[in-house]
ModelCIF file with pLDDT and N, C-alpha, C, O atoms, coordinates in Angstrom:
data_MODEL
#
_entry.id   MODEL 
#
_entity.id                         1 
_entity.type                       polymer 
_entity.pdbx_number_of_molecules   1 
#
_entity_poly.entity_id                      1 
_entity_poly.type                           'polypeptide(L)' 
_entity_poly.nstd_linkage                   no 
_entity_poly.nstd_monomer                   no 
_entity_poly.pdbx_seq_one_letter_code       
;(UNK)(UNK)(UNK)(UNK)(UNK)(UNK)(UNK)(UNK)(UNK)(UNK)(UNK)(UNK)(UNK)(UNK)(UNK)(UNK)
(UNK)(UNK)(UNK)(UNK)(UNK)(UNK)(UNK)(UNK)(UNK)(UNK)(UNK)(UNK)(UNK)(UNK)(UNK)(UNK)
(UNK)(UNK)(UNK)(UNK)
;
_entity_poly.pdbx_seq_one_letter_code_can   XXXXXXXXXXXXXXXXXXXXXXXXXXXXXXXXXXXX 
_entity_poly.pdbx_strand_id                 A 
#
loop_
_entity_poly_seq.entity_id 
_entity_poly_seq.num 
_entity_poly_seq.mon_id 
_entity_poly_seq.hetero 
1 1  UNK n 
1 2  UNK n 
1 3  UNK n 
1 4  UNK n 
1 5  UNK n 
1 6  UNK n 
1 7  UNK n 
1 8  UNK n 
1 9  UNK n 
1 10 UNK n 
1 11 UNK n 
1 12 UNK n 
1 13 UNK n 
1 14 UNK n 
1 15 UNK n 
1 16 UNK n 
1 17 UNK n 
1 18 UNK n 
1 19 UNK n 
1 20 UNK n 
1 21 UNK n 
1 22 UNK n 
1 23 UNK n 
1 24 UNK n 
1 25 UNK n 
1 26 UNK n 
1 27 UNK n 
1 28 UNK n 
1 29 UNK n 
1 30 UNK n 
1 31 UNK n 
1 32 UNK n 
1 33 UNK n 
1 34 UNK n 
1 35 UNK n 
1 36 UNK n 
#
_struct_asym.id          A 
_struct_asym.entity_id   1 
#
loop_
_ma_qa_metric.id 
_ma_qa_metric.mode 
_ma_qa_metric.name 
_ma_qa_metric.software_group_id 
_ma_qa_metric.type 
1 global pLDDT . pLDDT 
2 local  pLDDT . pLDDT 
#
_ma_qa_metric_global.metric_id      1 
_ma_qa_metric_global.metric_value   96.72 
_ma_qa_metric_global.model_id       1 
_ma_qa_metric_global.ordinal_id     1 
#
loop_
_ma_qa_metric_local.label_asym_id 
_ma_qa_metric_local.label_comp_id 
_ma_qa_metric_local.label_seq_id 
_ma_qa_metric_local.metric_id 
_ma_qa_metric_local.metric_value 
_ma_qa_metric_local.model_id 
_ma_qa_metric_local.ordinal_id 
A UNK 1  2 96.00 1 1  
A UNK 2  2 94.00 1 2  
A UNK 3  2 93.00 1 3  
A UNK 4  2 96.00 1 4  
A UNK 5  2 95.00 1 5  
A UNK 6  2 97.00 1 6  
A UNK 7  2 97.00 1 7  
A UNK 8  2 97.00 1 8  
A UNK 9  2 96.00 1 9  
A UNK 10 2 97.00 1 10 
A UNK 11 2 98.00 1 11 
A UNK 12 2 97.00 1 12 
A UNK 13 2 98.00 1 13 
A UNK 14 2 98.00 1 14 
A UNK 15 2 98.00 1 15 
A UNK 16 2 98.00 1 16 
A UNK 17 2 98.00 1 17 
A UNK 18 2 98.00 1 18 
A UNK 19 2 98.00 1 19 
A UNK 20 2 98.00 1 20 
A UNK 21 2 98.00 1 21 
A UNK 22 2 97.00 1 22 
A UNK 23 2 97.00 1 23 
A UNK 24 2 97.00 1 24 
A UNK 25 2 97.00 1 25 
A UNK 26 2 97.00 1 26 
A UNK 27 2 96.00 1 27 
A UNK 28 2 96.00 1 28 
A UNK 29 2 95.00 1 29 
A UNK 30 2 96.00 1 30 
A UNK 31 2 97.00 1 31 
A UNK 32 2 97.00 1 32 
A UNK 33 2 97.00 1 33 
A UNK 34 2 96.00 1 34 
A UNK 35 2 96.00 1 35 
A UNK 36 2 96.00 1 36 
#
loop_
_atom_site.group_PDB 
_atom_site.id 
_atom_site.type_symbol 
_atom_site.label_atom_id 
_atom_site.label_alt_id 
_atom_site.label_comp_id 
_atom_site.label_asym_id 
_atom_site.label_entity_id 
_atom_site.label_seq_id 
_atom_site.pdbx_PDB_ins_code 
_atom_site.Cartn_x 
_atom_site.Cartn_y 
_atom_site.Cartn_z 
_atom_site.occupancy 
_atom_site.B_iso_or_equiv 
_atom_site.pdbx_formal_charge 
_atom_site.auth_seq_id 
_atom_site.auth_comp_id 
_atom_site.auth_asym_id 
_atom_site.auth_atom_id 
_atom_site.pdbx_PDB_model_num 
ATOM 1   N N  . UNK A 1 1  ? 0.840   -1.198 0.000  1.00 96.00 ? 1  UNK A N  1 
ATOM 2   C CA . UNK A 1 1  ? 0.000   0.000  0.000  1.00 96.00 ? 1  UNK A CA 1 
ATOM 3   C C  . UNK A 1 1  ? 0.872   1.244  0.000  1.00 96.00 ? 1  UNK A C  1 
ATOM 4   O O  . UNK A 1 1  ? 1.804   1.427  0.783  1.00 96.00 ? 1  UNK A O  1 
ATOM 5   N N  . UNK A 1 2  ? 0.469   2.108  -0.985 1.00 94.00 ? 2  UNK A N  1 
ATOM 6   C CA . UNK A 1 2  ? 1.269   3.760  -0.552 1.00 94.00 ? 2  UNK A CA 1 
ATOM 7   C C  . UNK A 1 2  ? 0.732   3.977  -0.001 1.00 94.00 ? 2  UNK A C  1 
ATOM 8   O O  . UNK A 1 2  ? 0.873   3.107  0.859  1.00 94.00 ? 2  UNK A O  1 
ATOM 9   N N  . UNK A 1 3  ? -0.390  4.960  0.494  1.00 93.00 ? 3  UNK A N  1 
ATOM 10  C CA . UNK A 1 3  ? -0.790  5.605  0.773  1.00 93.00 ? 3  UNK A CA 1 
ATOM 11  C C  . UNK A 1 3  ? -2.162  4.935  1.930  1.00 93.00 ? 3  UNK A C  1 
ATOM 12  O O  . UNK A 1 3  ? -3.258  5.477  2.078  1.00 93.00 ? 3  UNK A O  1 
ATOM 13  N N  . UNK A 1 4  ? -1.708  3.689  2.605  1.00 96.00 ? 4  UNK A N  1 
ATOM 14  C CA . UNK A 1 4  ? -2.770  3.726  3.403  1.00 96.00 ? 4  UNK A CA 1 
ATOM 15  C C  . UNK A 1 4  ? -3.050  4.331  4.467  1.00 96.00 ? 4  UNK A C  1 
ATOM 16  O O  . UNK A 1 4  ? -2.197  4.906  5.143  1.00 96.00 ? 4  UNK A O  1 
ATOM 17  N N  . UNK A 1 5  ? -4.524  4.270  4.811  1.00 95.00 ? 5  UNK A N  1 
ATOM 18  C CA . UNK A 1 5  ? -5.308  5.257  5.851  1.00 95.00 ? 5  UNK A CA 1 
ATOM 19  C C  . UNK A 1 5  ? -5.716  3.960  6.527  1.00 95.00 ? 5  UNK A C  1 
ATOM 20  O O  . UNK A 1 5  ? -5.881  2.824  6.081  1.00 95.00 ? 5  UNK A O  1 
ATOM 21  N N  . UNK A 1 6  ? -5.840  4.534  7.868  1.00 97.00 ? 6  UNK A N  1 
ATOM 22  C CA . UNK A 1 6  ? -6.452  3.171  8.950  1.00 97.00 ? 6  UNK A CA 1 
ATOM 23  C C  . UNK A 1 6  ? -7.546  4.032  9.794  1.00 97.00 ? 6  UNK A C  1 
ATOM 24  O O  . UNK A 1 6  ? -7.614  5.046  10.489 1.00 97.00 ? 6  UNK A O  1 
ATOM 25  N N  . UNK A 1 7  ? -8.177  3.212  9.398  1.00 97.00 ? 7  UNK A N  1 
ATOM 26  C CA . UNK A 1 7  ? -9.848  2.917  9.759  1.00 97.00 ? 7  UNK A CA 1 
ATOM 27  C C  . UNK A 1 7  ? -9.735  2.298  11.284 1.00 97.00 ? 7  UNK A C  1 
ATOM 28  O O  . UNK A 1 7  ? -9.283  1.163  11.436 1.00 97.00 ? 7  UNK A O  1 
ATOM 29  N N  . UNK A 1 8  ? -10.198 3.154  12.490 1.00 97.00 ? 8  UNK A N  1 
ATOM 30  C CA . UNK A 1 8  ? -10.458 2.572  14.142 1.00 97.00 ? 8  UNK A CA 1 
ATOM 31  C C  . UNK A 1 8  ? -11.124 2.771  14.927 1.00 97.00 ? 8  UNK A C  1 
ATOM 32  O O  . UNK A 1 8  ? -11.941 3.658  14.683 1.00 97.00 ? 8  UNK A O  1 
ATOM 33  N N  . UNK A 1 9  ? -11.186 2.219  16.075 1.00 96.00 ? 9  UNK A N  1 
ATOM 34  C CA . UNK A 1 9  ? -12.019 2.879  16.982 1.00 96.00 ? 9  UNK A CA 1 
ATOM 35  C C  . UNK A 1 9  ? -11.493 2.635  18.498 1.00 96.00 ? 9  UNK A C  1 
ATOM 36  O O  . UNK A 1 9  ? -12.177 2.335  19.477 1.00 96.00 ? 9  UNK A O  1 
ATOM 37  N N  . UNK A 1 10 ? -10.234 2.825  18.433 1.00 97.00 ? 10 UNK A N  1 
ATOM 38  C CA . UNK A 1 10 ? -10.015 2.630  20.020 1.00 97.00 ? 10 UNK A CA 1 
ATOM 39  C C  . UNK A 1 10 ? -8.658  3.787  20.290 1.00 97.00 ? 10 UNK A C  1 
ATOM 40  O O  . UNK A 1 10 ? -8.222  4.414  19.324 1.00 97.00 ? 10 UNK A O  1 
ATOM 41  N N  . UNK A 1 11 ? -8.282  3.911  21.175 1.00 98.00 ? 11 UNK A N  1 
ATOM 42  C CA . UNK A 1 11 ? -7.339  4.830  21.340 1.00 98.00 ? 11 UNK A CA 1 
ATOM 43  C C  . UNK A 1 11 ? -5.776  3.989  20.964 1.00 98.00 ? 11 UNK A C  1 
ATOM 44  O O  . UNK A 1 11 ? -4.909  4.693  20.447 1.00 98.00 ? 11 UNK A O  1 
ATOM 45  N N  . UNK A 1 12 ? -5.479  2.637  21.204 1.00 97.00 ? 12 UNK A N  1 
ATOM 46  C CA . UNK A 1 12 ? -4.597  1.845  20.930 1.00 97.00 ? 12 UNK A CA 1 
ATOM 47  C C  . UNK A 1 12 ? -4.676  1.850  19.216 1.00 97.00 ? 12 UNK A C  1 
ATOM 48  O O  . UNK A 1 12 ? -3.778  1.298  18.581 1.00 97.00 ? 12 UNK A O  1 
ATOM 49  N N  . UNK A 1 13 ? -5.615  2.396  18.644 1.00 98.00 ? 13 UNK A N  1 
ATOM 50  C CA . UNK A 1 13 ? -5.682  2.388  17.388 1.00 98.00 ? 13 UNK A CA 1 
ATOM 51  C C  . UNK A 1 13 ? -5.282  3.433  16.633 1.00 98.00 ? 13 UNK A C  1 
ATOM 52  O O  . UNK A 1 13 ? -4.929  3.234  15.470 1.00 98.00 ? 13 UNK A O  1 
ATOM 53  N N  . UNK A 1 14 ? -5.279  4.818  17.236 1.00 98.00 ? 14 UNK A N  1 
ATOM 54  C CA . UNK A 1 14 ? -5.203  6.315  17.181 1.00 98.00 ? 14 UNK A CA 1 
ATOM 55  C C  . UNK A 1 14 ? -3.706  6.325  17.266 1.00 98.00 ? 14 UNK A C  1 
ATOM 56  O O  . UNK A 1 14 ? -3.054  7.128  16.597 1.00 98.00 ? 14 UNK A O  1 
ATOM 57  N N  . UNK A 1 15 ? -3.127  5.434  18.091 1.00 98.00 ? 15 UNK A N  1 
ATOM 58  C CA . UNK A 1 15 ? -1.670  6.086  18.860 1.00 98.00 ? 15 UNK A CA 1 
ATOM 59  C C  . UNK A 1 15 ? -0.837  5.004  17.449 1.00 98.00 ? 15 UNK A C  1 
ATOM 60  O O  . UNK A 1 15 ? -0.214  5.573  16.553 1.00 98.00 ? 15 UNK A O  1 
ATOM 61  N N  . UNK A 1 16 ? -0.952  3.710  17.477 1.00 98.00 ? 16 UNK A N  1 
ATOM 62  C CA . UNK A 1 16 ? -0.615  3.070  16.460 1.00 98.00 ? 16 UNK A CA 1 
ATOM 63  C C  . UNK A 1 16 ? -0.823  3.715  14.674 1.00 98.00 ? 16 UNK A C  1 
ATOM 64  O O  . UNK A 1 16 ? -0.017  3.400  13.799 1.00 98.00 ? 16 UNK A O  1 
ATOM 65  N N  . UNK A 1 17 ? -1.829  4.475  14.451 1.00 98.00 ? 17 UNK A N  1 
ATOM 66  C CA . UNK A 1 17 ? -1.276  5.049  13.242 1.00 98.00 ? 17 UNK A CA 1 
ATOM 67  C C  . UNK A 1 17 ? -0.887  6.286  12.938 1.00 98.00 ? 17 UNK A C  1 
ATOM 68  O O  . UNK A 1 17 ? -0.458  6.716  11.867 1.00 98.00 ? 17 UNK A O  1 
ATOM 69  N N  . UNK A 1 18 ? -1.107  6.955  14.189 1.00 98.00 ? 18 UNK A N  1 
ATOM 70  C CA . UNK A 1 18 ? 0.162   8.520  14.839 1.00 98.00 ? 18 UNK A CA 1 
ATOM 71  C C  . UNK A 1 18 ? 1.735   8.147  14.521 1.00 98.00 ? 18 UNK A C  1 
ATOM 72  O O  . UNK A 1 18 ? 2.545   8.736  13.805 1.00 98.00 ? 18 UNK A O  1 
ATOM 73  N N  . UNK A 1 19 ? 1.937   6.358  15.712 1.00 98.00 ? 19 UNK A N  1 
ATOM 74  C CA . UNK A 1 19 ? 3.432   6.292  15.056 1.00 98.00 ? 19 UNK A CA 1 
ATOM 75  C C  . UNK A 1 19 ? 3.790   6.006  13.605 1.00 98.00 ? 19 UNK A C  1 
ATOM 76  O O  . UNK A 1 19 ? 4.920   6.233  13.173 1.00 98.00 ? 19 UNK A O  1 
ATOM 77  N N  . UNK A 1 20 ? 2.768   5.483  12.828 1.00 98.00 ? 20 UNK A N  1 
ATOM 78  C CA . UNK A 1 20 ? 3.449   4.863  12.104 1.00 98.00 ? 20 UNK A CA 1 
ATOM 79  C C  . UNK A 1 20 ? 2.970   5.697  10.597 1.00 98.00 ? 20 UNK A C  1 
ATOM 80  O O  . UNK A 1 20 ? 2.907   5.254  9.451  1.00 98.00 ? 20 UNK A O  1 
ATOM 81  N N  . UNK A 1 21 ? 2.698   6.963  11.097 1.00 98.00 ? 21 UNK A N  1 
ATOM 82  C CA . UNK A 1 21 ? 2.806   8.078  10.648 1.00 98.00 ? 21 UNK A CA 1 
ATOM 83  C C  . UNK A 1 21 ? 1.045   8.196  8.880  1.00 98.00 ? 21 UNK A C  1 
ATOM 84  O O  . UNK A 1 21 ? 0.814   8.682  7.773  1.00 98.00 ? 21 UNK A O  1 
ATOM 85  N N  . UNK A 1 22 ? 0.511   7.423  9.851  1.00 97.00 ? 22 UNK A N  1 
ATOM 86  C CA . UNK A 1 22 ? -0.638  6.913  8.638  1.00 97.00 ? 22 UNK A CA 1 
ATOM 87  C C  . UNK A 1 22 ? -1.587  7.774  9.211  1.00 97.00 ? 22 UNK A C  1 
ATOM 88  O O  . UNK A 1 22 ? -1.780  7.912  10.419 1.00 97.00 ? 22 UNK A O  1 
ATOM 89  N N  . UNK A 1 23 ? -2.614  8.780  7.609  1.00 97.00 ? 23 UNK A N  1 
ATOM 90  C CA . UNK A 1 23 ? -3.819  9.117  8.548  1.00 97.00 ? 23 UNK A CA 1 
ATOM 91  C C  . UNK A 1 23 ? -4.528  8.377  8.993  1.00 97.00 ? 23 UNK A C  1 
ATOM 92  O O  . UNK A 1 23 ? -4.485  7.226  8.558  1.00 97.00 ? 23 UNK A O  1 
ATOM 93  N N  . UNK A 1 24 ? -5.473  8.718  10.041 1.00 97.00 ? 24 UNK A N  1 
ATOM 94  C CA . UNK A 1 24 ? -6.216  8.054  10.969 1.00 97.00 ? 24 UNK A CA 1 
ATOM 95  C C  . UNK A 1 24 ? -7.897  8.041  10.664 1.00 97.00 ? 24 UNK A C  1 
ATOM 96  O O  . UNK A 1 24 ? -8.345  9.155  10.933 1.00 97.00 ? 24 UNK A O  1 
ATOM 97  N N  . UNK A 1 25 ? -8.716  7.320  10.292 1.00 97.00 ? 25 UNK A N  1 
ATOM 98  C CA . UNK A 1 25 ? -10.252 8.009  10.179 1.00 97.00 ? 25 UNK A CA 1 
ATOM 99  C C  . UNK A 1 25 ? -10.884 6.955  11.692 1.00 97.00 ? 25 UNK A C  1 
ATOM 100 O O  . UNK A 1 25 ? -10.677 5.791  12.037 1.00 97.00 ? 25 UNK A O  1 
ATOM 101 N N  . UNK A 1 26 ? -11.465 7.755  12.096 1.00 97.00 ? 26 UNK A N  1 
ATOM 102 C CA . UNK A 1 26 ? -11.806 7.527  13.540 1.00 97.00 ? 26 UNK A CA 1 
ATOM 103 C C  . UNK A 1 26 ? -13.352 7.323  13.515 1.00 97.00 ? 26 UNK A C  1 
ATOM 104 O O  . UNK A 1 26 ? -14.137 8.192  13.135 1.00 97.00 ? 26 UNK A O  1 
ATOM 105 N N  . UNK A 1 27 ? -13.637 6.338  13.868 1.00 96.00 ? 27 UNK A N  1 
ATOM 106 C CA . UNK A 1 27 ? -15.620 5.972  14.007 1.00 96.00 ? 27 UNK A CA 1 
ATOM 107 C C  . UNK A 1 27 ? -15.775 5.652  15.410 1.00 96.00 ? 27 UNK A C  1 
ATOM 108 O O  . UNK A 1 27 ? -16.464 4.800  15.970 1.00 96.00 ? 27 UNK A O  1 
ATOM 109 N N  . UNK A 1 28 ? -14.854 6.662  15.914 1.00 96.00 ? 28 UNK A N  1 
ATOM 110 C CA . UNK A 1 28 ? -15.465 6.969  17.390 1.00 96.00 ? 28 UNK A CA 1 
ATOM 111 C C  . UNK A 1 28 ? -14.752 7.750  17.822 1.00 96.00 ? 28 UNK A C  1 
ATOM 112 O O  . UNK A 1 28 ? -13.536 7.882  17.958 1.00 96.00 ? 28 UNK A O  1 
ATOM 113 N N  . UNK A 1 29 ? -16.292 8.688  18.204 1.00 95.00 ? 29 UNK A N  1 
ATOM 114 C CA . UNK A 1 29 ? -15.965 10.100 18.819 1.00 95.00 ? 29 UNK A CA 1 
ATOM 115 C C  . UNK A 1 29 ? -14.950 10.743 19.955 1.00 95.00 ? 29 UNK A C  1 
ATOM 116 O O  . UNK A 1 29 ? -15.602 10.296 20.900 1.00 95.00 ? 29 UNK A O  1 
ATOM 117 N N  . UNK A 1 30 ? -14.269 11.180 20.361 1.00 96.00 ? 30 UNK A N  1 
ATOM 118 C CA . UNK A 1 30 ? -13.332 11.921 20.896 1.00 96.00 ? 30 UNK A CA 1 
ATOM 119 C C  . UNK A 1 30 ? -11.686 11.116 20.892 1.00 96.00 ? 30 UNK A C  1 
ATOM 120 O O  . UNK A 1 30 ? -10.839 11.263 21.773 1.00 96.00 ? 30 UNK A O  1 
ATOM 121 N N  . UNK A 1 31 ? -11.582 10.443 19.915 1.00 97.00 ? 31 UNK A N  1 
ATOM 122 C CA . UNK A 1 31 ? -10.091 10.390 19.357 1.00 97.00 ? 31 UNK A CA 1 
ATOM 123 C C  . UNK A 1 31 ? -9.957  11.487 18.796 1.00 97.00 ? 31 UNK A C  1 
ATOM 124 O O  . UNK A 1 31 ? -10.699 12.270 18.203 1.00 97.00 ? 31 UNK A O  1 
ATOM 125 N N  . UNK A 1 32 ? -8.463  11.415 19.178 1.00 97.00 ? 32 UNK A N  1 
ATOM 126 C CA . UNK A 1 32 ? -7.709  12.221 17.556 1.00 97.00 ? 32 UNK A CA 1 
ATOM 127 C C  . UNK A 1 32 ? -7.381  11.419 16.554 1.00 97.00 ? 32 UNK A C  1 
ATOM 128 O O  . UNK A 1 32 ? -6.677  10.416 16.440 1.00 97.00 ? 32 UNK A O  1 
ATOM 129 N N  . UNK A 1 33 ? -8.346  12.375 15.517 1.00 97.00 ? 33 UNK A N  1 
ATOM 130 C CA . UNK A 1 33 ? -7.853  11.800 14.341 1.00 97.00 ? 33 UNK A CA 1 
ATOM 131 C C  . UNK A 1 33 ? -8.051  12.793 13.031 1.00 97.00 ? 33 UNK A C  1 
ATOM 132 O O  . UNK A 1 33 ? -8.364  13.982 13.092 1.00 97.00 ? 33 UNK A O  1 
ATOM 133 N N  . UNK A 1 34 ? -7.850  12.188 12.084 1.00 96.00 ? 34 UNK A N  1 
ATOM 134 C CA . UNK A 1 34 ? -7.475  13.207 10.646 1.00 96.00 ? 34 UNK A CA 1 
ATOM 135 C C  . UNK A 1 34 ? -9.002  13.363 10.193 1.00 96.00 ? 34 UNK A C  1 
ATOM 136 O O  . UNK A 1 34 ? -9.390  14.404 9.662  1.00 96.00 ? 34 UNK A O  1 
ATOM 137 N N  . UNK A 1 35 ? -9.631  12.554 10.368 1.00 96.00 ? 35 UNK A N  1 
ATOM 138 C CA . UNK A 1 35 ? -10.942 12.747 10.086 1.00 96.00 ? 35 UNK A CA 1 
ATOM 139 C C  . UNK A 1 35 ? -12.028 11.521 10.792 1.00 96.00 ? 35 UNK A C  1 
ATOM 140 O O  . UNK A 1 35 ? -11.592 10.390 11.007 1.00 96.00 ? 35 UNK A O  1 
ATOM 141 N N  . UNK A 1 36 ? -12.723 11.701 10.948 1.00 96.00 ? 36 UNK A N  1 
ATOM 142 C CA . UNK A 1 36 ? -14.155 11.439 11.964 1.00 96.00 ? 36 UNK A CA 1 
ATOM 143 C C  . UNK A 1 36 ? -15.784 11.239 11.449 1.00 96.00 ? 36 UNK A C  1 
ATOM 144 O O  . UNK A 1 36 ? -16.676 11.064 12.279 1.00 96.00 ? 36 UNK A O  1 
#
């Protein structure tokens, strides 16, 4: 994959594609993420 995005919903999920420098789309509310 180039350019993959990871799809989550837990905070262990948020912090795992922060490091590994991937945007994040978040389907649950009050993570950070790139989009929601």
């Amino acid at each position: 994959a180039k350019n993959p995005v990871y799809v989550g919903d837990t905070i262990n999920d948020q912090l795992a594609a922060q490091a590994a420098g991937m945007p994040f789309l978040s389907v649950k509310l009050g993570l950070r993420s790139d989009f929601y």
